[in-house]
N, C-alpha and C. Protein backbone atom coordinates (compact mmCIF):
# COMPACT_ATOMS: atom_id res chain seq x y z
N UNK A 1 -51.38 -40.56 -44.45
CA UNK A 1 -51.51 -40.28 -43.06
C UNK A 1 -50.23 -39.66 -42.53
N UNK A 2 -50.49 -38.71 -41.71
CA UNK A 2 -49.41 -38.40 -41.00
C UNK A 2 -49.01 -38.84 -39.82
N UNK A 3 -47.78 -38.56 -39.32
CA UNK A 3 -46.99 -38.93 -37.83
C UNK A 3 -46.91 -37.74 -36.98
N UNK A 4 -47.33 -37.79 -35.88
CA UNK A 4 -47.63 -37.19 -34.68
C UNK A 4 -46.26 -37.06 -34.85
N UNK A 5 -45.11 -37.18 -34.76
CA UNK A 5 -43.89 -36.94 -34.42
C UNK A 5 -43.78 -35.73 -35.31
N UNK A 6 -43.84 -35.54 -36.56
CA UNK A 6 -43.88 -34.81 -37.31
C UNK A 6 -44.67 -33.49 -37.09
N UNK A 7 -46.04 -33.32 -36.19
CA UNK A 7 -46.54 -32.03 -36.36
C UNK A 7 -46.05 -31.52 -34.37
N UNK A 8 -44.71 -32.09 -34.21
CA UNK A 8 -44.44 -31.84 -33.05
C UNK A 8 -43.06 -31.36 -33.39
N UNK A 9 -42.70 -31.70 -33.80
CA UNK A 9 -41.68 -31.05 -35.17
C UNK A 9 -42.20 -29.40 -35.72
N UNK A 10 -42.88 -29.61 -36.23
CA UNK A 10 -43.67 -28.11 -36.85
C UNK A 10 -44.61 -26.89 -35.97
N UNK A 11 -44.59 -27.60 -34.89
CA UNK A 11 -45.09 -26.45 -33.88
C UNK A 11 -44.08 -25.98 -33.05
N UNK A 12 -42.97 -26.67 -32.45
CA UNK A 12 -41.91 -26.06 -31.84
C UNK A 12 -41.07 -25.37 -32.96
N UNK A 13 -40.67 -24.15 -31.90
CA UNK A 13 -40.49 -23.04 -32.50
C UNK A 13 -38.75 -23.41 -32.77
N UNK A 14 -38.40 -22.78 -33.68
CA UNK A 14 -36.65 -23.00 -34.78
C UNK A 14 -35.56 -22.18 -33.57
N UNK A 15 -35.02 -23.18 -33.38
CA UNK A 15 -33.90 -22.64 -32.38
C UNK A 15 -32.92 -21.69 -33.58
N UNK A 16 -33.09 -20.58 -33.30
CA UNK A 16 -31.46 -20.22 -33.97
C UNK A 16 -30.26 -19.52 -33.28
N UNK A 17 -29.58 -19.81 -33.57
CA UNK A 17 -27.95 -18.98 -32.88
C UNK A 17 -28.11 -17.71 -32.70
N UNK A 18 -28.51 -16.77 -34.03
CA UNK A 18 -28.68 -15.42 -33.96
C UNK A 18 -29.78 -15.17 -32.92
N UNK A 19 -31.04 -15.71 -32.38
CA UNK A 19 -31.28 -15.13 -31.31
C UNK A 19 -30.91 -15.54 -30.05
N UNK A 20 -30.61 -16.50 -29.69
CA UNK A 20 -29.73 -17.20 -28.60
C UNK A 20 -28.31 -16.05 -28.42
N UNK A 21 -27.74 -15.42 -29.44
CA UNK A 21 -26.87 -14.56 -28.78
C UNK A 21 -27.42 -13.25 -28.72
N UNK A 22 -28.26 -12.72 -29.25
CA UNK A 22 -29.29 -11.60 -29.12
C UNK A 22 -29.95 -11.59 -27.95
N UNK A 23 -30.15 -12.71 -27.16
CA UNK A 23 -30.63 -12.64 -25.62
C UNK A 23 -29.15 -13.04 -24.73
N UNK A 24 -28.59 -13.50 -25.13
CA UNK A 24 -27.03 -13.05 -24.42
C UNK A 24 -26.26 -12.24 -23.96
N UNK A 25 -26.66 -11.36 -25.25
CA UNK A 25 -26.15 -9.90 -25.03
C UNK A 25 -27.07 -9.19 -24.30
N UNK A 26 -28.26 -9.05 -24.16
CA UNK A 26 -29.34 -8.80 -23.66
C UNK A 26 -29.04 -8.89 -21.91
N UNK A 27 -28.83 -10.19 -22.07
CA UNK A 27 -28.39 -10.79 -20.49
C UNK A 27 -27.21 -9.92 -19.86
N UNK A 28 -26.41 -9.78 -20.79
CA UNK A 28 -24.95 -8.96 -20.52
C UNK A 28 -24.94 -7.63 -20.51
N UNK A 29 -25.56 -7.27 -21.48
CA UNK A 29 -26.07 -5.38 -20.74
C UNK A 29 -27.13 -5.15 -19.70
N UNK A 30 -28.18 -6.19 -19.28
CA UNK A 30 -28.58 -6.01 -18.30
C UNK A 30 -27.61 -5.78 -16.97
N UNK A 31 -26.62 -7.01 -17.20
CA UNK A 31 -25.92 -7.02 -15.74
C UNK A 31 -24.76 -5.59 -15.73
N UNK A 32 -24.18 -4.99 -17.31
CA UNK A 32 -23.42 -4.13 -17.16
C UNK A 32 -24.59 -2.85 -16.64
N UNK A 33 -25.37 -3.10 -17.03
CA UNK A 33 -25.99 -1.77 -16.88
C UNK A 33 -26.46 -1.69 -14.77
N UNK A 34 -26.43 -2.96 -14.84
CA UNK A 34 -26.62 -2.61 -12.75
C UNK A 34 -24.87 -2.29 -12.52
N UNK A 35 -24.18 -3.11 -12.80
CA UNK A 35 -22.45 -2.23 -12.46
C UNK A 35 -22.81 -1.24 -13.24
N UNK A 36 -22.79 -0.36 -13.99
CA UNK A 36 -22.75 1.05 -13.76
C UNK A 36 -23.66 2.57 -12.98
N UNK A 37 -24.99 0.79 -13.12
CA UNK A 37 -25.48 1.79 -12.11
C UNK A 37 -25.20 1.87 -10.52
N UNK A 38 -24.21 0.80 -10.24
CA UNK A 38 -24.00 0.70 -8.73
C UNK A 38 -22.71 1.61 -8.85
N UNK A 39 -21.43 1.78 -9.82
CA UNK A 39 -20.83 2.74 -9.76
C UNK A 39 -21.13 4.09 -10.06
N UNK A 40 -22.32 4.00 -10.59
CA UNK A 40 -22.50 6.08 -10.72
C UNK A 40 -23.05 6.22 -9.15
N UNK A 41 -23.91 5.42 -8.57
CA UNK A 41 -24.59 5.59 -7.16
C UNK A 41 -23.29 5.80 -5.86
N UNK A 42 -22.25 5.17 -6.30
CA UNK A 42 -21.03 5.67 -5.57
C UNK A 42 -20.08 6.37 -5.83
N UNK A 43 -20.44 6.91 -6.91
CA UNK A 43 -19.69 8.39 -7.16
C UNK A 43 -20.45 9.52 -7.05
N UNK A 44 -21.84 9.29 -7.10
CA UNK A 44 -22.56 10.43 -6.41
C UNK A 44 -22.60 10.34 -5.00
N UNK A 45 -22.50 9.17 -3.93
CA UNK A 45 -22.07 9.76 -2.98
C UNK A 45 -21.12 10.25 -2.38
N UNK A 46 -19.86 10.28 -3.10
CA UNK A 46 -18.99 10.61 -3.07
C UNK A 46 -18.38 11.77 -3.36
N UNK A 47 -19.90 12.73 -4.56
CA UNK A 47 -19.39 13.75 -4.57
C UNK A 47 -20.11 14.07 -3.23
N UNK A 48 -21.14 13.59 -2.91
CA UNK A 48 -21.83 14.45 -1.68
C UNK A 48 -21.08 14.95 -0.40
N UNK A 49 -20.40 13.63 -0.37
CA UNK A 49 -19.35 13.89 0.42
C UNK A 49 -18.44 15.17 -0.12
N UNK A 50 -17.54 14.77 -0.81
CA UNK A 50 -17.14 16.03 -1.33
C UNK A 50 -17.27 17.28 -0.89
N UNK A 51 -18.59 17.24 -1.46
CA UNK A 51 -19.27 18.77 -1.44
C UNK A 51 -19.23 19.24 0.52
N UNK A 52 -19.36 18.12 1.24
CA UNK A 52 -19.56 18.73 1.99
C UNK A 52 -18.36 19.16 2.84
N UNK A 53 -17.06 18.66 2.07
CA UNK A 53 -15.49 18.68 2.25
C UNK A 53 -15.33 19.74 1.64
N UNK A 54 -16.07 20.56 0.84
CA UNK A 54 -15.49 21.56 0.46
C UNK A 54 -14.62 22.65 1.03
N UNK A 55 -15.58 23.73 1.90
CA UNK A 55 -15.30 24.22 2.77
C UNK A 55 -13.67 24.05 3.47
N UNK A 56 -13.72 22.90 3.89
CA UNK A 56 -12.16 22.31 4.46
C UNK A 56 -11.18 21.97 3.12
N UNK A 57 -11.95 21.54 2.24
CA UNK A 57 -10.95 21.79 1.23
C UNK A 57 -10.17 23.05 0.37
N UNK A 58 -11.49 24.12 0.57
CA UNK A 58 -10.78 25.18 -0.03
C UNK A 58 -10.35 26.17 0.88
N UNK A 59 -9.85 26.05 2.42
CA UNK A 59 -9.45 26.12 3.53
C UNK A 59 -7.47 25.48 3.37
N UNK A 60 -7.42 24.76 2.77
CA UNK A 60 -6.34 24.86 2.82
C UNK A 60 -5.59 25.49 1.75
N UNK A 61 -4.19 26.26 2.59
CA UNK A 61 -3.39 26.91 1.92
C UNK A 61 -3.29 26.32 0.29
N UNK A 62 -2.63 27.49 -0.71
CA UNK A 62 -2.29 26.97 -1.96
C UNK A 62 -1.04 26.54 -1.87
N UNK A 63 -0.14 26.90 -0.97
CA UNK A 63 1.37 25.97 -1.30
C UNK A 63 1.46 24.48 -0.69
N UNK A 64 0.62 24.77 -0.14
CA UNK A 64 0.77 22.90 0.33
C UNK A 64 0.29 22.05 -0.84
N UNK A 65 0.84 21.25 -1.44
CA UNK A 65 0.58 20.63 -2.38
C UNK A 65 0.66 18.49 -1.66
N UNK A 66 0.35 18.75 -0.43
CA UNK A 66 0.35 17.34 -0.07
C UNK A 66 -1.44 16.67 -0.74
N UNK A 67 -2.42 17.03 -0.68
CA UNK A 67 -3.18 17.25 -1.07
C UNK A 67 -4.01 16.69 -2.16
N UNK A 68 -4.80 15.98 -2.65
CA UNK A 68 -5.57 15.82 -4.14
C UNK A 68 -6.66 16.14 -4.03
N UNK A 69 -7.60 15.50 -3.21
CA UNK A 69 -9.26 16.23 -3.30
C UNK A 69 -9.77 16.12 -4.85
N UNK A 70 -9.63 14.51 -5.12
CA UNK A 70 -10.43 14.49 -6.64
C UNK A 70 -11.04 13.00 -5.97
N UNK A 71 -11.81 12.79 -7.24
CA UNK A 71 -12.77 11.59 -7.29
C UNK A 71 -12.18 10.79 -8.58
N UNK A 72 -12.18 9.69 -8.59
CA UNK A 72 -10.98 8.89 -9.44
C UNK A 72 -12.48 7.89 -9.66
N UNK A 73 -11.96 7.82 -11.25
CA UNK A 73 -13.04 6.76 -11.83
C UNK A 73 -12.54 5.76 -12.40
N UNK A 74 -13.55 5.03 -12.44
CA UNK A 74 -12.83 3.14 -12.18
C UNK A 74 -13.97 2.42 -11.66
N UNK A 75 -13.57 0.91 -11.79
CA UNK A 75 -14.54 0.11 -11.20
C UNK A 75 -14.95 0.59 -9.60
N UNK A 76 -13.86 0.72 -8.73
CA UNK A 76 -14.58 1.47 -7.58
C UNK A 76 -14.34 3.05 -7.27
N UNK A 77 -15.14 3.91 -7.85
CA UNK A 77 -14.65 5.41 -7.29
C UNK A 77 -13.95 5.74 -6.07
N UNK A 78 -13.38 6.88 -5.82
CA UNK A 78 -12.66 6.82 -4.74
C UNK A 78 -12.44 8.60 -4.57
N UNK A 79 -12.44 8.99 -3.55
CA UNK A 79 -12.22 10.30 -3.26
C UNK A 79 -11.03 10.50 -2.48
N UNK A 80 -9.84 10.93 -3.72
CA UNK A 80 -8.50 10.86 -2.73
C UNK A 80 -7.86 12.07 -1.94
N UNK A 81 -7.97 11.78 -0.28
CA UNK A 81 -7.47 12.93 0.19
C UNK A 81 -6.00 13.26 0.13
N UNK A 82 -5.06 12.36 0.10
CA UNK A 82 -3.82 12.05 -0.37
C UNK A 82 -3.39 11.29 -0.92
N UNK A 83 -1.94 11.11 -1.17
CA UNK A 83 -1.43 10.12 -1.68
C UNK A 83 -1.81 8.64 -1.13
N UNK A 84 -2.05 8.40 0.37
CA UNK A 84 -2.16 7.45 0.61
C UNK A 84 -3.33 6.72 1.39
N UNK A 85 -4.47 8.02 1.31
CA UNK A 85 -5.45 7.87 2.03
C UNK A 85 -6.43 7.84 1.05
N UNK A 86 -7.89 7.65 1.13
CA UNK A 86 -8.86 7.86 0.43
C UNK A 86 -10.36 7.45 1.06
N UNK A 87 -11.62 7.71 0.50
CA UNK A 87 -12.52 7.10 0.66
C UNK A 87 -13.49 6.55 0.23
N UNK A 88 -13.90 5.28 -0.15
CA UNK A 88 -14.03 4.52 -0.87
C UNK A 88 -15.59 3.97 -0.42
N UNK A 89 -16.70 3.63 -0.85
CA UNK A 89 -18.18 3.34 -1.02
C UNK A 89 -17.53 1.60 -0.05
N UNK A 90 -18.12 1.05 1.55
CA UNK A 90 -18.35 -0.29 1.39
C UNK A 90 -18.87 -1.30 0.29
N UNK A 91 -18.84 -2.58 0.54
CA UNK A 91 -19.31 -3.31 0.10
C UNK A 91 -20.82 -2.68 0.11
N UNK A 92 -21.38 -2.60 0.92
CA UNK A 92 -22.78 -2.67 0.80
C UNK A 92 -23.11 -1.79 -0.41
N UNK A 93 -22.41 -0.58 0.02
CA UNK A 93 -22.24 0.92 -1.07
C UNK A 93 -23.30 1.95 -0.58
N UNK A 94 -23.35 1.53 0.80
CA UNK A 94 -23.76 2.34 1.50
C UNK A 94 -22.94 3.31 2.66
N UNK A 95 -21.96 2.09 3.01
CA UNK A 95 -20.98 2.91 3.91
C UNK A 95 -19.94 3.73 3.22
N UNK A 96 -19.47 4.68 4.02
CA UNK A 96 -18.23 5.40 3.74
C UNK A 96 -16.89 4.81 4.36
N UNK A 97 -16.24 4.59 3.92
CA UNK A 97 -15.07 3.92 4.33
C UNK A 97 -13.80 4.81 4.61
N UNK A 98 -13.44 5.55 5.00
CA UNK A 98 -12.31 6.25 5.42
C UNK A 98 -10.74 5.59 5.71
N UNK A 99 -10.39 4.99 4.38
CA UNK A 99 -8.58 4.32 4.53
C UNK A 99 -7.46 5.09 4.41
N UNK A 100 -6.23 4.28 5.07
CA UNK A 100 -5.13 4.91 4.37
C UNK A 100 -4.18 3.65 4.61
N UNK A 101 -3.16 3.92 3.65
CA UNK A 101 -2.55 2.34 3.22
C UNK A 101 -1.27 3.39 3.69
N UNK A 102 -0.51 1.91 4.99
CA UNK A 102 0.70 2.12 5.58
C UNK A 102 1.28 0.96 5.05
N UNK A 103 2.56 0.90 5.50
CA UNK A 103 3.41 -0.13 5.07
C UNK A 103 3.33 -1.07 5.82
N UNK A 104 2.27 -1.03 6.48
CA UNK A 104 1.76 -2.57 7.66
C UNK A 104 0.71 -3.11 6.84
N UNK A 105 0.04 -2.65 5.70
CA UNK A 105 -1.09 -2.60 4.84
C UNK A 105 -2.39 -1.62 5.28
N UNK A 106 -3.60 -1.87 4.95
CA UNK A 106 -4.56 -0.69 5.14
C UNK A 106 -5.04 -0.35 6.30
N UNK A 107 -5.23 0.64 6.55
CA UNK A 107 -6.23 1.34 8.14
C UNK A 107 -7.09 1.98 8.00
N UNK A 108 -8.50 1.44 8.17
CA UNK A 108 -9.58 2.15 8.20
C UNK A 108 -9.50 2.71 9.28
N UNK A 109 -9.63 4.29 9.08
CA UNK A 109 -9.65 5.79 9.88
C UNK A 109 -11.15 5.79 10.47
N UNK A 110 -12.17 5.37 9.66
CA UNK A 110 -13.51 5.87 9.72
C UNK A 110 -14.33 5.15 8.90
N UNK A 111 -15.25 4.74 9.40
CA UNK A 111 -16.64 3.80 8.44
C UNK A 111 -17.97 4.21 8.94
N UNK A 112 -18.56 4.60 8.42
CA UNK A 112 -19.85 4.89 8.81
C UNK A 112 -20.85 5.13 7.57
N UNK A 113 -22.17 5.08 8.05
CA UNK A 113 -23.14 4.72 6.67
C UNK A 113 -23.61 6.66 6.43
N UNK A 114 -23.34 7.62 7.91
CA UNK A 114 -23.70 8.76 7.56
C UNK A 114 -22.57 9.77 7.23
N UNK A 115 -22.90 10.83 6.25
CA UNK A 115 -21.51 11.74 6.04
C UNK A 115 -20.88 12.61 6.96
N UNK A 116 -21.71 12.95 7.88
CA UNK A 116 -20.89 13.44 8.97
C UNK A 116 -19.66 12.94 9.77
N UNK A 117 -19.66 11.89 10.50
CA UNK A 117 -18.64 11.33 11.03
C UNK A 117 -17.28 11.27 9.80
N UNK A 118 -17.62 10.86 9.19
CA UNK A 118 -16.34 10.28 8.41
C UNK A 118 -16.01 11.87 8.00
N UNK A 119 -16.67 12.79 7.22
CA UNK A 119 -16.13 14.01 7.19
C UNK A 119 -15.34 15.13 7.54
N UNK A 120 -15.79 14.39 9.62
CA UNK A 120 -14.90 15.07 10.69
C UNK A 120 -13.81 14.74 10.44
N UNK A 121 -13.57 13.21 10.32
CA UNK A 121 -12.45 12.46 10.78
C UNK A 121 -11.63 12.76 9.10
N UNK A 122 -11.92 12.93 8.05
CA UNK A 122 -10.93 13.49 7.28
C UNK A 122 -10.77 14.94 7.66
N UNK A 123 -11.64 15.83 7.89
CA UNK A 123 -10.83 17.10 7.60
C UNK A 123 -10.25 17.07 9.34
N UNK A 124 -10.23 16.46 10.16
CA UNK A 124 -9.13 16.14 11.50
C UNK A 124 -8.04 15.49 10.62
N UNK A 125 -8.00 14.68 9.83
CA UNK A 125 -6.57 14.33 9.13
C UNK A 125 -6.10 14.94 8.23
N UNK A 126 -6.55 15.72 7.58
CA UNK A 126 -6.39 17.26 6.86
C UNK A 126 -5.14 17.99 8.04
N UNK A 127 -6.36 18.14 9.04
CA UNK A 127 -5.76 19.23 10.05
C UNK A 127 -4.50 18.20 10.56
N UNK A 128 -4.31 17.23 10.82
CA UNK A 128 -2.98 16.30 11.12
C UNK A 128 -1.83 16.38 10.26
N UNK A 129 -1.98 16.54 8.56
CA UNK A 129 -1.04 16.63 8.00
C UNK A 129 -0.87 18.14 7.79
N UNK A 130 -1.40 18.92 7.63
CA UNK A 130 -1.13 20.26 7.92
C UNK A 130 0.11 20.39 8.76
N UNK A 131 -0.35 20.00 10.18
CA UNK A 131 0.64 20.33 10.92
C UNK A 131 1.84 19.37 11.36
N UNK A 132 2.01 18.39 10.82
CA UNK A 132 3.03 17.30 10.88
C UNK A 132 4.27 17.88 9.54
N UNK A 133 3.77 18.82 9.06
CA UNK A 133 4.15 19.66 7.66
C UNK A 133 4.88 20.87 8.46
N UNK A 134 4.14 21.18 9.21
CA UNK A 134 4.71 22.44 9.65
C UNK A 134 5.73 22.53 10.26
N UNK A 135 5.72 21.16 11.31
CA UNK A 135 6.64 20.43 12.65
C UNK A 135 7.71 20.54 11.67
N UNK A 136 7.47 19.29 10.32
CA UNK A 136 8.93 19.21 10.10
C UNK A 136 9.66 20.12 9.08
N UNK A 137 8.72 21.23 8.69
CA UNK A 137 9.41 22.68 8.12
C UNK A 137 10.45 23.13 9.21
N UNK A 138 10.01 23.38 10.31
CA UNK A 138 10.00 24.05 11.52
C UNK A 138 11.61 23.18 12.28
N UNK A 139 11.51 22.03 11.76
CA UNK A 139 12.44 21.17 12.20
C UNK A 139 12.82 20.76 13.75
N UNK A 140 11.06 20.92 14.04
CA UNK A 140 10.68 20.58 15.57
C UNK A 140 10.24 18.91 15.86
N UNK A 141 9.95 18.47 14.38
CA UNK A 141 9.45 17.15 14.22
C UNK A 141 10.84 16.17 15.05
N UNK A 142 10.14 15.21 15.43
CA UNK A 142 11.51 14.24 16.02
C UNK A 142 11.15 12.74 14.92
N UNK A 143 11.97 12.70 14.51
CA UNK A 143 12.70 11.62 13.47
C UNK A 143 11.80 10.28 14.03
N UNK A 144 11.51 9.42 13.45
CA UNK A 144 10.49 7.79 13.43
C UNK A 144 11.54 6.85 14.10
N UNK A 145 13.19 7.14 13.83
CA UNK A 145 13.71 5.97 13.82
C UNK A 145 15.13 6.97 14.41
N UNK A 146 14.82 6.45 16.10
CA UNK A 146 16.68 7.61 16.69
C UNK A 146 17.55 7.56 16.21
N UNK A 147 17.70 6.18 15.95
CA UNK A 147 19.21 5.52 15.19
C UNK A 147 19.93 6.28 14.32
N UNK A 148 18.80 6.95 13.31
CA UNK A 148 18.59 8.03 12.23
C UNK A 148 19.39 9.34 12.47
N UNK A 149 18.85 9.81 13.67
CA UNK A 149 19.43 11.42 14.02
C UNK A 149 21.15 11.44 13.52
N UNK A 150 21.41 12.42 13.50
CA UNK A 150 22.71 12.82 13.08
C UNK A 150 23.07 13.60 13.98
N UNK A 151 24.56 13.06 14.68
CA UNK A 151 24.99 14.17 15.92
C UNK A 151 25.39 15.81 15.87
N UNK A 152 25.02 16.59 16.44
CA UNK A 152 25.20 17.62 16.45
C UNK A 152 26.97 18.64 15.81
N UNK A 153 27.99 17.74 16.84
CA UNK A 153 29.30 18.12 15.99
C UNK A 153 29.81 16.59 15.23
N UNK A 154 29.69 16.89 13.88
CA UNK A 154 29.89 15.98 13.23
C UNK A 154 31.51 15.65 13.21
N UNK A 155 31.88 14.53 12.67
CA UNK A 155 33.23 14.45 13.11
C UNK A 155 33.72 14.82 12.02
N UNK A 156 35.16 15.35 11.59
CA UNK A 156 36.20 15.47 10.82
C UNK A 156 36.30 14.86 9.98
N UNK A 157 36.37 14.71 8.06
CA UNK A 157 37.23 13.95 7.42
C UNK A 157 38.57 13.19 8.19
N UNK A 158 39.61 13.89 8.74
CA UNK A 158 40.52 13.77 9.23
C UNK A 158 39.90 12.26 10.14
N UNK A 159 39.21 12.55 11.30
CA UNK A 159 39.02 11.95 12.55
C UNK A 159 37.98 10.66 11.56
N UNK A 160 37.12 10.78 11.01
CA UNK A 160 36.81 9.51 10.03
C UNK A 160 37.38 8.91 9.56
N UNK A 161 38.46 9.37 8.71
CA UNK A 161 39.76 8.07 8.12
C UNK A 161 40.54 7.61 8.83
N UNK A 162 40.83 8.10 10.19
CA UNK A 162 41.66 7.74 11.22
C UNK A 162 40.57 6.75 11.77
N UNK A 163 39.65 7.02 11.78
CA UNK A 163 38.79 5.59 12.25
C UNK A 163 38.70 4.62 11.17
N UNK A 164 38.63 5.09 10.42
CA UNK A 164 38.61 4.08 9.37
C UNK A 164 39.90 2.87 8.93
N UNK A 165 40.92 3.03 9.21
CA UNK A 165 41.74 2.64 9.40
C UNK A 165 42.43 1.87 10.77
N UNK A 166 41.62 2.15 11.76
CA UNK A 166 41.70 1.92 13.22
C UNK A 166 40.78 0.82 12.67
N UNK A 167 39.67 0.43 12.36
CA UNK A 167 38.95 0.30 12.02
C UNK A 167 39.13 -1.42 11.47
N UNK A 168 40.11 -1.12 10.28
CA UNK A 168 40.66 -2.25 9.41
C UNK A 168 41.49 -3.01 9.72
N UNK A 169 42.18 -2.23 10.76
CA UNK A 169 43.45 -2.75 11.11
C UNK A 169 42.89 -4.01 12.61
N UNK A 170 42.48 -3.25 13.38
CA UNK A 170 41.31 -3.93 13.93
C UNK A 170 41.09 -5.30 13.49
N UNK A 171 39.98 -5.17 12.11
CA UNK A 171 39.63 -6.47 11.63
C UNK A 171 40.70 -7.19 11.32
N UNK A 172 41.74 -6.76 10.64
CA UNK A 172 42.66 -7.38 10.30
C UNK A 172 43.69 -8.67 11.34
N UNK A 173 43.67 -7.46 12.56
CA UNK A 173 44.20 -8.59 13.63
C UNK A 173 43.27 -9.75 14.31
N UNK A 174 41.62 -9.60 14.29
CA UNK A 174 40.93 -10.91 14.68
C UNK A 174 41.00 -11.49 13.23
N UNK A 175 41.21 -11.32 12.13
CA UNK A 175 41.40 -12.48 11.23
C UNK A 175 42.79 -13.22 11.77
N UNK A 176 43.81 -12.72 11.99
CA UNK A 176 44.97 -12.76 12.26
C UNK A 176 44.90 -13.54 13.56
N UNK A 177 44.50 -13.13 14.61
CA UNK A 177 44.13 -14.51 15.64
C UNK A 177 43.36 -15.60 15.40
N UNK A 178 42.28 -15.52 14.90
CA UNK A 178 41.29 -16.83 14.41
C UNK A 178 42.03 -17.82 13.94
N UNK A 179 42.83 -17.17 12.53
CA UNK A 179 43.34 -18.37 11.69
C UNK A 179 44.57 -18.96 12.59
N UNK A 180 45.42 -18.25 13.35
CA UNK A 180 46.21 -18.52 14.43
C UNK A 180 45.69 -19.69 15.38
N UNK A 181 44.21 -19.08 16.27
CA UNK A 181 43.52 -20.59 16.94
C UNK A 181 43.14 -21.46 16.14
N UNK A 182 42.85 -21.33 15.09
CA UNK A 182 43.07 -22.49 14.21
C UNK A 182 43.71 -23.74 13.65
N UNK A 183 45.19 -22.65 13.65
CA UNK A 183 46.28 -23.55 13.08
C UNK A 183 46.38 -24.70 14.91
N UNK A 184 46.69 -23.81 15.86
CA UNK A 184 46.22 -24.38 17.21
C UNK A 184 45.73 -25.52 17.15
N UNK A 185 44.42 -25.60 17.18
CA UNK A 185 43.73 -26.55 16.85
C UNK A 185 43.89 -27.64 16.10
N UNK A 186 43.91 -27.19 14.88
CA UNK A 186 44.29 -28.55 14.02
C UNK A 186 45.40 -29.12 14.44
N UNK A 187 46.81 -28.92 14.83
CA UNK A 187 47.62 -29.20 15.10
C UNK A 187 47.48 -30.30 16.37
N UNK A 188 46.83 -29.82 17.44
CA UNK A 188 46.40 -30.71 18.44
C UNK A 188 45.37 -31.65 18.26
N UNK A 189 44.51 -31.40 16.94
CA UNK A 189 43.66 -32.63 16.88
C UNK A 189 44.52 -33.49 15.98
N UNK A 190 45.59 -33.05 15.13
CA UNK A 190 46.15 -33.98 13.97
C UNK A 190 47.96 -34.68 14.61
N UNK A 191 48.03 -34.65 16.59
CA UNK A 191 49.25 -34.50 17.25
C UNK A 191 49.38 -35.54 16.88
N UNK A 192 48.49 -36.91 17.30
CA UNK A 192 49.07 -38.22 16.57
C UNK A 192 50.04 -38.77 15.51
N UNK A 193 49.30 -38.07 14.01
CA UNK A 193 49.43 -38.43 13.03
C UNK A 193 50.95 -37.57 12.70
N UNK A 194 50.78 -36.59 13.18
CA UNK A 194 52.58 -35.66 13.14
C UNK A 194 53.29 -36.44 14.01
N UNK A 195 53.16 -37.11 14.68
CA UNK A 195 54.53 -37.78 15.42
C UNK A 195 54.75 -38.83 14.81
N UNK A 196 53.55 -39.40 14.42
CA UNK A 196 53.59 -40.76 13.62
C UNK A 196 54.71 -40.16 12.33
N UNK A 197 54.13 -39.38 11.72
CA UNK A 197 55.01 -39.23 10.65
C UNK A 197 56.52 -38.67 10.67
N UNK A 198 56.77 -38.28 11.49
CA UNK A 198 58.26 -37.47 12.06
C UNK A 198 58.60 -38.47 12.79
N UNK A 199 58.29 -39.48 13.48
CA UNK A 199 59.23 -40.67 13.97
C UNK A 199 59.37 -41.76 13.18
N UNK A 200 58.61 -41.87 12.56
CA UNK A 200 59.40 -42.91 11.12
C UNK A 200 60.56 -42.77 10.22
């Protein structure tokens, strides 16, 4: 006679390793294959964009080299208008995101889900560095930081080391008083103990 345990045994099916990682991998190119398909879907809109930047892109001069106008591949594509700007697919990967990274951290310029808006608003920052280029060719631009400017008649070697020395000598005499109110001081906080010791 047989045991029921036994033909329950023989009908379930043989676990093995080799297909347990054969549907693993299975599992794992499924999910690579939606990341690449969510990154090719944002690099094609990105050329769309592009394309429709063209025009303004091949609008600008050839010596200006501030400029990139490529599409950079990677986990998130990116269409860089400069060094420090770009535009990048939202989260959703529907919006267009229009950044540029300052030293305060990032500023979105422009977000929108259609290509128009954001298109304006780069080739208007196109047209911004163009001429912020020109200003300071032109040397009409005014400096970020006044402090910066450099005066018009600069002073003398001569008239610099003469300050420079005015300068030291200067420091030299408030070291020269300090340690002076000093000695002051201690002397009147330590008057006791000096008389004590000079009248014995």
């Amino acid at each position: 006679m047989s045991d029921p345990g036994d033909n329950r045994k023989a009908d379930a099916p043989v676990l093995r390793l080799a297909d347990v990682i054969r549907d693993v991998k299975n599992a794992a190119a499924d999910r690579d294959d939606v990341v690449v398909e969510l990154r090719e879907a944002s690099r094609t809109r990105l050329e769309l964009l592009a394309a429709e930047l063209a025009p303004v892109f091949g609008e600008v001069p050839a010596d200006i080299d501030l400029f990139d106008f490529t599409i950079s591949s990677g986990l998130q594509p990116r269409l860089w208008i400069d060094a420090v700007s770009h535009v990048a697919m939202g989260r959703d990967r529907r919006t267009y995101r229009f950044v540029k990274d300052t030293r305060r951290g990032r500023v979105v310029l422009a977000e929108a889900a259609a290509i128009g808006p954001v298109a304006q608003q780069v080739a208007r920052y196109v047209a911004e560095r163009i001429i912020d280029r020109e200003r300071l060719l032109d040397g009409s631009a005014e400096p970020a930081l006044h402090g910066l400017v450099r005066p018009e008649h600069a002073e003398t070697p001569e008239a610099s080391a003469d300050n420079g020395w005015r300068s030291f000598l200067s420091g030299l005499g408030l070291v020269a008083a300090g340690a002076l109110v000093g000695l002051i001081a201690s002397v009147m906080a330590l008057w006791d103990r000096l008389m004590a010791s000079f009248g014995s």
